[in-house]
C-alpha atoms as a PDB file:
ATOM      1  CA  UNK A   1    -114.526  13.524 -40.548  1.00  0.00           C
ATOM      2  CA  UNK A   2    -115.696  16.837 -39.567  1.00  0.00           C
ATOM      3  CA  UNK A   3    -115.026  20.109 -41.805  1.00  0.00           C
ATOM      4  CA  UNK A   4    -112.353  22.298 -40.056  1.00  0.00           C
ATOM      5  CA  UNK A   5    -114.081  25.860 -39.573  1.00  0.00           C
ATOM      6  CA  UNK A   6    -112.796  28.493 -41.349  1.00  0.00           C
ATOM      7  CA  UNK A   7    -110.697  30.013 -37.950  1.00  0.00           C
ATOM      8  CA  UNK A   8    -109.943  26.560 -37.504  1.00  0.00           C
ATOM      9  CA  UNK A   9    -108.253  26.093 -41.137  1.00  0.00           C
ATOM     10  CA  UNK A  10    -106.763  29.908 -40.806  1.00  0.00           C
ATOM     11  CA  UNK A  11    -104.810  28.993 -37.312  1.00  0.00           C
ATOM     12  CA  UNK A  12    -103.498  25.801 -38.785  1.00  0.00           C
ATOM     13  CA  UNK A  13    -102.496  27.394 -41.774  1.00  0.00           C
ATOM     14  CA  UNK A  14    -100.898  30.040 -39.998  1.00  0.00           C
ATOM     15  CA  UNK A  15     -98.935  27.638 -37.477  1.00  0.00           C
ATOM     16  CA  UNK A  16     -97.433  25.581 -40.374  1.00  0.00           C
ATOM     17  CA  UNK A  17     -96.459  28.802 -42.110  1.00  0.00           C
ATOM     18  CA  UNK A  18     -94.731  30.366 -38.941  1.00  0.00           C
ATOM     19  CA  UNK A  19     -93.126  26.649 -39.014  1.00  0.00           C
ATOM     20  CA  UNK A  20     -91.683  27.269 -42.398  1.00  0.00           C
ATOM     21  CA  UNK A  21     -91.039  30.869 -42.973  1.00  0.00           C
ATOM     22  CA  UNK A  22     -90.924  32.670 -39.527  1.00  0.00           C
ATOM     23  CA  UNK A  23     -93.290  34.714 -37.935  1.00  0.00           C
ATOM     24  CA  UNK A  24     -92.373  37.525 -39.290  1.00  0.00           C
ATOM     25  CA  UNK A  25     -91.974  36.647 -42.919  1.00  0.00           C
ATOM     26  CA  UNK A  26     -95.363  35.135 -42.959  1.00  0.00           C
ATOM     27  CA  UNK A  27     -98.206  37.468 -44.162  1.00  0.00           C
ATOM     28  CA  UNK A  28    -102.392  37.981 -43.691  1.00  0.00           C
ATOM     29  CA  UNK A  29    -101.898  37.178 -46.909  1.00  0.00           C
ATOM     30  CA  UNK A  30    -100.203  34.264 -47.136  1.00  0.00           C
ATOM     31  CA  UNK A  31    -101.911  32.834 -43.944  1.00  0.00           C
ATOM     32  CA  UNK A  32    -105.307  33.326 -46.002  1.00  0.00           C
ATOM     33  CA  UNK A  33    -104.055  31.630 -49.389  1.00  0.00           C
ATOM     34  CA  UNK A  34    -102.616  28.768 -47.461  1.00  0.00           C
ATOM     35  CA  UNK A  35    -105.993  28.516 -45.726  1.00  0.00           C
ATOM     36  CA  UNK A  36    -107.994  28.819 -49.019  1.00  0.00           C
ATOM     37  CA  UNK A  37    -110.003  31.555 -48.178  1.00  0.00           C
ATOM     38  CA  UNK A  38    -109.724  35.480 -48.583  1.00  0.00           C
ATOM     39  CA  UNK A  39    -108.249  38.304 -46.660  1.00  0.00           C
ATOM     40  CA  UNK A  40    -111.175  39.873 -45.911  1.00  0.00           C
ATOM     41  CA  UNK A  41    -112.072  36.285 -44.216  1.00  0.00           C
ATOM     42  CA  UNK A  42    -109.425  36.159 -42.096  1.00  0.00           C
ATOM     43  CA  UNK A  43    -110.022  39.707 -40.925  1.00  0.00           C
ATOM     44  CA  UNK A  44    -113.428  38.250 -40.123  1.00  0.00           C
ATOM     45  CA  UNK A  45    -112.018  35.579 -38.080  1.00  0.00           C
ATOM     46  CA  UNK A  46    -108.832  37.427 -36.795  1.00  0.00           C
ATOM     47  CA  UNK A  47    -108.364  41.123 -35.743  1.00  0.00           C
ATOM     48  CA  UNK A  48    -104.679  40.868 -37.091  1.00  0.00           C
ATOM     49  CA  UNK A  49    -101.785  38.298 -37.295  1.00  0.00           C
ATOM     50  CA  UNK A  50    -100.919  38.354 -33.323  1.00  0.00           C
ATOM     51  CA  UNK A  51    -104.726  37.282 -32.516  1.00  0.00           C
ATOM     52  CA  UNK A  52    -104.080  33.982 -34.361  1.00  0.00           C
ATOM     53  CA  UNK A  53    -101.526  33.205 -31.979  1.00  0.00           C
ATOM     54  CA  UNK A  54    -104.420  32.786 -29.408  1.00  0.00           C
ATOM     55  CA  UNK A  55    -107.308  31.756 -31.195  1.00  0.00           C
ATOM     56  CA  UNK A  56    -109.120  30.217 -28.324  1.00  0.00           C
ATOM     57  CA  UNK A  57    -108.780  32.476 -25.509  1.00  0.00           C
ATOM     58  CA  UNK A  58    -111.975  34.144 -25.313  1.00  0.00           C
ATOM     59  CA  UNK A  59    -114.090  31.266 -25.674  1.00  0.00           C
ATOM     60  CA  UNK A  60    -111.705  29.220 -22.643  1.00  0.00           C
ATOM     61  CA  UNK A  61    -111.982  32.211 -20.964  1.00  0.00           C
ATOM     62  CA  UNK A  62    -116.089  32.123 -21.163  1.00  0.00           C
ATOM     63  CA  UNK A  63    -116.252  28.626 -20.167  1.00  0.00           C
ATOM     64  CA  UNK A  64    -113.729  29.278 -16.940  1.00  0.00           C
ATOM     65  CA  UNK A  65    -116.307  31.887 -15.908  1.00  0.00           C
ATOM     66  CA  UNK A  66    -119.188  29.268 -16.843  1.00  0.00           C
ATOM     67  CA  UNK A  67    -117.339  26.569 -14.383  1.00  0.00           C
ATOM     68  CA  UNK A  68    -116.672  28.929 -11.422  1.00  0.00           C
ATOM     69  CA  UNK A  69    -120.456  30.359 -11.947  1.00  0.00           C
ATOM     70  CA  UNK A  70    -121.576  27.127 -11.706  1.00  0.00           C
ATOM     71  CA  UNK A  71    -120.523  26.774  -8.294  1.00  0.00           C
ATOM     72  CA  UNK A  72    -121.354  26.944  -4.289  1.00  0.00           C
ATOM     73  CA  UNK A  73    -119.876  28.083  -1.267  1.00  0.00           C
ATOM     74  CA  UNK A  74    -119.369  24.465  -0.375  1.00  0.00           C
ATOM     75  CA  UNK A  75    -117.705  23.878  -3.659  1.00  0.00           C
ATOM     76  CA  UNK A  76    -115.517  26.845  -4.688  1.00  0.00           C
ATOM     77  CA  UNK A  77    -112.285  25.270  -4.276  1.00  0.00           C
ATOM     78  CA  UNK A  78    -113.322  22.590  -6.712  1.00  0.00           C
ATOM     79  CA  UNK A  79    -114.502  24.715  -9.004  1.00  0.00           C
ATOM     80  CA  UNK A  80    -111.305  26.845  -9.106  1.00  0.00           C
ATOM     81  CA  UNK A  81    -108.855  23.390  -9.630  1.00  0.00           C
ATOM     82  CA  UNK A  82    -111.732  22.268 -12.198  1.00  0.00           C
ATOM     83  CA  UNK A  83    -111.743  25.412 -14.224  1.00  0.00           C
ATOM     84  CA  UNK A  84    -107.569  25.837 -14.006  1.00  0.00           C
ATOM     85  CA  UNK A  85    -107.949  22.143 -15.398  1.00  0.00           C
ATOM     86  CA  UNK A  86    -110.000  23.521 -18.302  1.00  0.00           C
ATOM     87  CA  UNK A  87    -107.231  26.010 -19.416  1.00  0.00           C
ATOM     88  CA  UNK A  88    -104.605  22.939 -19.447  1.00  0.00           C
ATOM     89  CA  UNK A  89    -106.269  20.603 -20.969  1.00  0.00           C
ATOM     90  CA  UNK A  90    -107.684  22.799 -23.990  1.00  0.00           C
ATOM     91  CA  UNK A  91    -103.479  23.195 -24.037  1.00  0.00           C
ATOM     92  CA  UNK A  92    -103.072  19.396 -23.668  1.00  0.00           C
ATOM     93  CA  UNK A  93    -105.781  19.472 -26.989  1.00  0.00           C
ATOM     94  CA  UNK A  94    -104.033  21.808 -28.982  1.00  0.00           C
ATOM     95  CA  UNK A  95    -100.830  19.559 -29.042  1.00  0.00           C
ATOM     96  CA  UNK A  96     -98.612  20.925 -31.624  1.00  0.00           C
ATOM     97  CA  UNK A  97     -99.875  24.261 -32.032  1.00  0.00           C
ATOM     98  CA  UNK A  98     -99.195  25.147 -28.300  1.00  0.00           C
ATOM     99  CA  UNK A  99     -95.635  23.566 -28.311  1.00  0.00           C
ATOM    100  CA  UNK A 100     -95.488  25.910 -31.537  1.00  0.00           C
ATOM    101  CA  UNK A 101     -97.165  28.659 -29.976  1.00  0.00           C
ATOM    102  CA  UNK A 102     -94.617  27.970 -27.052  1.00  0.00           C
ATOM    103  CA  UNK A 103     -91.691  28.254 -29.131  1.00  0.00           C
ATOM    104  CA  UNK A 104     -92.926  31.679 -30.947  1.00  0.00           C
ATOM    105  CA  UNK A 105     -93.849  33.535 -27.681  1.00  0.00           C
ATOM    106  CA  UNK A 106     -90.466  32.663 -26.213  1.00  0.00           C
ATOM    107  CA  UNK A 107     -88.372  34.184 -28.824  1.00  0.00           C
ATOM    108  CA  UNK A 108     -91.366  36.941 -29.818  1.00  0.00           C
ATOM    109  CA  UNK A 109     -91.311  39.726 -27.001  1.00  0.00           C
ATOM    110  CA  UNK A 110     -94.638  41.519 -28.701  1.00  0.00           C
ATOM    111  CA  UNK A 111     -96.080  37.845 -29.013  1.00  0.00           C
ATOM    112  CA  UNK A 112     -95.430  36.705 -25.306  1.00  0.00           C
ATOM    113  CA  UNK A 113     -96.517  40.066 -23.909  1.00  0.00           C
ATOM    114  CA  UNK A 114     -99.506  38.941 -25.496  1.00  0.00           C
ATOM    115  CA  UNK A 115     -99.395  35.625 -23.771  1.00  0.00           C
ATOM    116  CA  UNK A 116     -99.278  36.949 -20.488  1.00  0.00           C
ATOM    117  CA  UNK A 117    -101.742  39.549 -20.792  1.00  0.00           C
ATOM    118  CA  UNK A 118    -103.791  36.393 -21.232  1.00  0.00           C
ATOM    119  CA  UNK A 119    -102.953  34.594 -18.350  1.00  0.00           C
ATOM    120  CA  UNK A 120    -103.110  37.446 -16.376  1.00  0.00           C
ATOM    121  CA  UNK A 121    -106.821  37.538 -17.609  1.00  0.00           C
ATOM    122  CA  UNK A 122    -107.053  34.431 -16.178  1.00  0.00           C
ATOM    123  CA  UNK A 123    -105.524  35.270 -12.873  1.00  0.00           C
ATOM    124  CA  UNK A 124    -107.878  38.556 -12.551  1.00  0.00           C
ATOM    125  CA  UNK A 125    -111.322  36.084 -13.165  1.00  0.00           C
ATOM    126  CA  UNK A 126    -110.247  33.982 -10.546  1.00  0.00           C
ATOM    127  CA  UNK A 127    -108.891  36.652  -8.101  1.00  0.00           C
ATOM    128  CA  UNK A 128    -112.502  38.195  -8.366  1.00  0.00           C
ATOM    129  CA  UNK A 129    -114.259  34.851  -7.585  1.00  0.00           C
ATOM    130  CA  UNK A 130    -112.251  34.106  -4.532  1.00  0.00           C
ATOM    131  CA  UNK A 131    -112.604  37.234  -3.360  1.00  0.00           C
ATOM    132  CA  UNK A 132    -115.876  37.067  -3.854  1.00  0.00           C
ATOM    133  CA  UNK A 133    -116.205  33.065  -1.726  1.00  0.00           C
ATOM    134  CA  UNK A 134    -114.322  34.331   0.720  1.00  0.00           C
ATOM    135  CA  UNK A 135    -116.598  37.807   1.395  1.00  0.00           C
ATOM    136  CA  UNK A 136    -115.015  40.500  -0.376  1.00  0.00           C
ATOM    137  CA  UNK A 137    -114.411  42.134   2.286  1.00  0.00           C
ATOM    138  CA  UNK A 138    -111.054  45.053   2.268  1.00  0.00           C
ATOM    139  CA  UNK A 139    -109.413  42.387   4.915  1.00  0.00           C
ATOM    140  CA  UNK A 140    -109.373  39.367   2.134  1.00  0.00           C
ATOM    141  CA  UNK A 141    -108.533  40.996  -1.179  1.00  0.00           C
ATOM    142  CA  UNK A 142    -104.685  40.154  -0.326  1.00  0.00           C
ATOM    143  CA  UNK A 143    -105.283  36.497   0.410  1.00  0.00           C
ATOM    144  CA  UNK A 144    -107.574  36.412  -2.624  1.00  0.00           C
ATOM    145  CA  UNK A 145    -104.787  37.572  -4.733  1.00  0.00           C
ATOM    146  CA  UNK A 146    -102.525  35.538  -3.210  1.00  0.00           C
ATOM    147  CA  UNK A 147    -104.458  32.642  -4.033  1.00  0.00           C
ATOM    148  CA  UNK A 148    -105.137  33.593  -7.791  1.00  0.00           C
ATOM    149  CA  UNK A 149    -101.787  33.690  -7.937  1.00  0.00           C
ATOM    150  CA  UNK A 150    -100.996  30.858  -6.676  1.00  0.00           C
ATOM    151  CA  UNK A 151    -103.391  28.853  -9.279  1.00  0.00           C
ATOM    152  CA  UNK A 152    -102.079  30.680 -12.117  1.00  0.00           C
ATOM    153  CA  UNK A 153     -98.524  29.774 -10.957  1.00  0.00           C
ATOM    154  CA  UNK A 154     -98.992  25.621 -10.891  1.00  0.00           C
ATOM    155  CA  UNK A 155    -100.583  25.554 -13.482  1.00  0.00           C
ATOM    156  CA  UNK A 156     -97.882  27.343 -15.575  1.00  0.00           C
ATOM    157  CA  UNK A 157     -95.672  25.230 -14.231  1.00  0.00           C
ATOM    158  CA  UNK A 158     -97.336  22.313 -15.103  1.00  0.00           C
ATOM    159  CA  UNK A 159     -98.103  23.394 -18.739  1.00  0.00           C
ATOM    160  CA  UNK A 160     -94.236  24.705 -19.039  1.00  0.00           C
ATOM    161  CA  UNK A 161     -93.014  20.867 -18.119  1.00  0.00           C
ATOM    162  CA  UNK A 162     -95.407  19.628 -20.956  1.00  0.00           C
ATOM    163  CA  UNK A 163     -94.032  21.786 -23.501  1.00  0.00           C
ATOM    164  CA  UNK A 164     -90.794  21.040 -22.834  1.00  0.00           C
ATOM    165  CA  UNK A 165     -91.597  17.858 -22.933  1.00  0.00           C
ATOM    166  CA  UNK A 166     -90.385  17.120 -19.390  1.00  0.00           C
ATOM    167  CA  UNK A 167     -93.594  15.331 -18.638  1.00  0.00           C
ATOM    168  CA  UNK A 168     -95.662  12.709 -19.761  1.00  0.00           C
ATOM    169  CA  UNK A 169     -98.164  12.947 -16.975  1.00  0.00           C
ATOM    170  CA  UNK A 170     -99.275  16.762 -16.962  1.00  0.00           C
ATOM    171  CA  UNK A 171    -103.089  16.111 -15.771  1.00  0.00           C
ATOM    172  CA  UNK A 172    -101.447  13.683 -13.173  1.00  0.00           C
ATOM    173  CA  UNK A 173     -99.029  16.709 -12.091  1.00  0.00           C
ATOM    174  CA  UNK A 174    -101.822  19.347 -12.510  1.00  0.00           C
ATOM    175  CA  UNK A 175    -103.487  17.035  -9.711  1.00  0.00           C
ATOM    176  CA  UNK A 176    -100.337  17.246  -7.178  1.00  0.00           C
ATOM    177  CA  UNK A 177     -99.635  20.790  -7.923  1.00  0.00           C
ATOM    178  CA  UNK A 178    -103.696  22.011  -7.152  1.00  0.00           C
ATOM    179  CA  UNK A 179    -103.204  20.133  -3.961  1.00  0.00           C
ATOM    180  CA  UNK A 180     -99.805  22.060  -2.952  1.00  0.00           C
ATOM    181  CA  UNK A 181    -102.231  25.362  -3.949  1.00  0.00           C
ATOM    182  CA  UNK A 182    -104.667  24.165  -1.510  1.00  0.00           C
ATOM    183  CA  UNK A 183    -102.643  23.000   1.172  1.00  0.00           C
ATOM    184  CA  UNK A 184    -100.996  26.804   1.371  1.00  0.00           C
ATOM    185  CA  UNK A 185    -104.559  28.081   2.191  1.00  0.00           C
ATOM    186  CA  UNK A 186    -105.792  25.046   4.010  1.00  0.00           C
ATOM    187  CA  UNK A 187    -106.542  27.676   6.963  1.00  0.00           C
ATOM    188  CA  UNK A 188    -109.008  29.521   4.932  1.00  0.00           C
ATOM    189  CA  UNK A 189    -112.962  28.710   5.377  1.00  0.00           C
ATOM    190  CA  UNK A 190    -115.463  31.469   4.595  1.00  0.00           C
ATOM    191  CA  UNK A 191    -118.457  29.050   5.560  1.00  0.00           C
ATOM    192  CA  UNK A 192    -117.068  28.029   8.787  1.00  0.00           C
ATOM    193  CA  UNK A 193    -120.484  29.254  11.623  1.00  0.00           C
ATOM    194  CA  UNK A 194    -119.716  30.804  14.925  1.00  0.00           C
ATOM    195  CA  UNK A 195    -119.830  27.169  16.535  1.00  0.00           C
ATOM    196  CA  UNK A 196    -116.400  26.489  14.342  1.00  0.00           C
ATOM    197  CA  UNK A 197    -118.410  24.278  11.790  1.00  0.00           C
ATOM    198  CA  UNK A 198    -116.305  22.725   8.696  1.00  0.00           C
ATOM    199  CA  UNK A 199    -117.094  22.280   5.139  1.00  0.00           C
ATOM    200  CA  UNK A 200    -116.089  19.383   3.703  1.00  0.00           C
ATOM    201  CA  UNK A 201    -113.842  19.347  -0.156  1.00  0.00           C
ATOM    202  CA  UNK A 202    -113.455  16.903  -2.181  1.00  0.00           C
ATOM    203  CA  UNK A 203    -110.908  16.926  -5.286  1.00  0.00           C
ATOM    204  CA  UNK A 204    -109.144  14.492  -7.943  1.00  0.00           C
ATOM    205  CA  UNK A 205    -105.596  13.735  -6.754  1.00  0.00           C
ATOM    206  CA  UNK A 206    -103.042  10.994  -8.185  1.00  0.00           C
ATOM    207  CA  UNK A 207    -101.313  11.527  -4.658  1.00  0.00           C
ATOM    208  CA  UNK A 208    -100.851   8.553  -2.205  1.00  0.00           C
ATOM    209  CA  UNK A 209    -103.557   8.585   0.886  1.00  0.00           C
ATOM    210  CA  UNK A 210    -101.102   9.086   3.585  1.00  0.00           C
ATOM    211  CA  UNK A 211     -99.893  12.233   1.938  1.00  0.00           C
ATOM    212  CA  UNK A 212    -103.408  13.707   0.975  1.00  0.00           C
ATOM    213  CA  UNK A 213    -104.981  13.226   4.436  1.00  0.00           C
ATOM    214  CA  UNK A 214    -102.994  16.054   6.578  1.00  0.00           C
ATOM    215  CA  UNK A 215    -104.069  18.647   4.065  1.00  0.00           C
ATOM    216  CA  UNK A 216    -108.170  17.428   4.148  1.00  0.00           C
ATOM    217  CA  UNK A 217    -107.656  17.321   8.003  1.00  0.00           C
ATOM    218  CA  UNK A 218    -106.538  20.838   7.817  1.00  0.00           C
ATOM    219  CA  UNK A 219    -109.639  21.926   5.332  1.00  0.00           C
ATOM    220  CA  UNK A 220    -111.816  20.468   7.438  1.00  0.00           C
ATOM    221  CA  UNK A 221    -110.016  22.182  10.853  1.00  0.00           C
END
């Protein structure tokens, strides 16, 4: 089995001690002994106690960048589903510690404004790319942020059923709700030519056929 890194055993640590004692009457200091490792470790590792509460962000953050980077004009809507999935599935991954993380943040007003400065992170990174696909021109800027929104929103959704444990399907659901998002904007197709040419998507759904084709026939106009 593979050694835990050293953030790794610190955001463990400090989940099972919020468990136990509370948020608030758990300590840097008693996160670090727990962990077996100094304070001046976990300051290495962690700004302060709040930034254990997200210990991931920045590097789920990097790789949604990587995905939507990584992609065409022909394939932008992909790559915006694919790298919402990434953000629920490093959730799905985390098991425990984000139903923990869930419980703190709900209860925690410092701890979930924290929480939704992330997602709204999230929501500005994909507003900018859409913008972006669809020309970033002054005309599209609401649509794009309509449509970040609108990402942002299912998947919360999704990830809220999870935690609550109202769902033992959430990829499955992630699927249905990324197709709602795309039906809503069906009508939008930056790389359609002046002789009304369509681009063709493709996506992962768990929906039935007869209920997926009127949304491709309106993406593909």
């Amino acid at each position: 089995m593979a050694t835990q890194s050293v953030k790794a055993r610190l955001t463990t640590a400090a989940f099972a001690l919020f468990d136990e004692r509370g948020y608030e009457h758990s300590t840097v200091d008693d996160i670090a002994e727990r962990a077996g490792v100094g304070r001046t470790t976990f300051f290495r590792a962690f700004p302060s106690k709040d930034d254990v509460i997200l210990p991931d962000h920045e590097v789920v953050l990097s790789a949604v960048k990587a995905r939507l980077a990584a992609s065409t004009q022909e394939t932008a809507l992909v790559a915006v589903s694919e790298a919402a999935r990434l953000v629920l599935l490093h959730y799905l991954q985390e098991g425990d510690v984000a139903r923990s993380r869930y419980k703190l943040t709900s209860s925690i007003p410092a701890l979930r404004h924290r929480e939704v400065t992330s997602m709204q992170q999230y929501q500005r990174v994909f507003r900018e790319f859409i913008h972006g696909w669809m020309g970033g021109g002054s005309e599209t800027g609401l649509k794009a942020e309509l449509m970040a929104t609108s990402v942002v929103t299912a998947h919360n959704y999704v990830l809220r059923r999870w935690l609550r444990g109202l769902t033992e399907r959430p990829e499955a659901e992630f699927d249905a709700a990324m197709t709602s998002v795309l039906e809503l904007f069906a009508d939008i197709n930056p790389n359609r030519s002046a002789e009304d040419e369509a681009s063709l998507v493709i996506f992962r759904t768990t929906r039935q056929l007869g209920s997926v084709i009127p949304a491709l026939r309106k993406i593909i106009g």
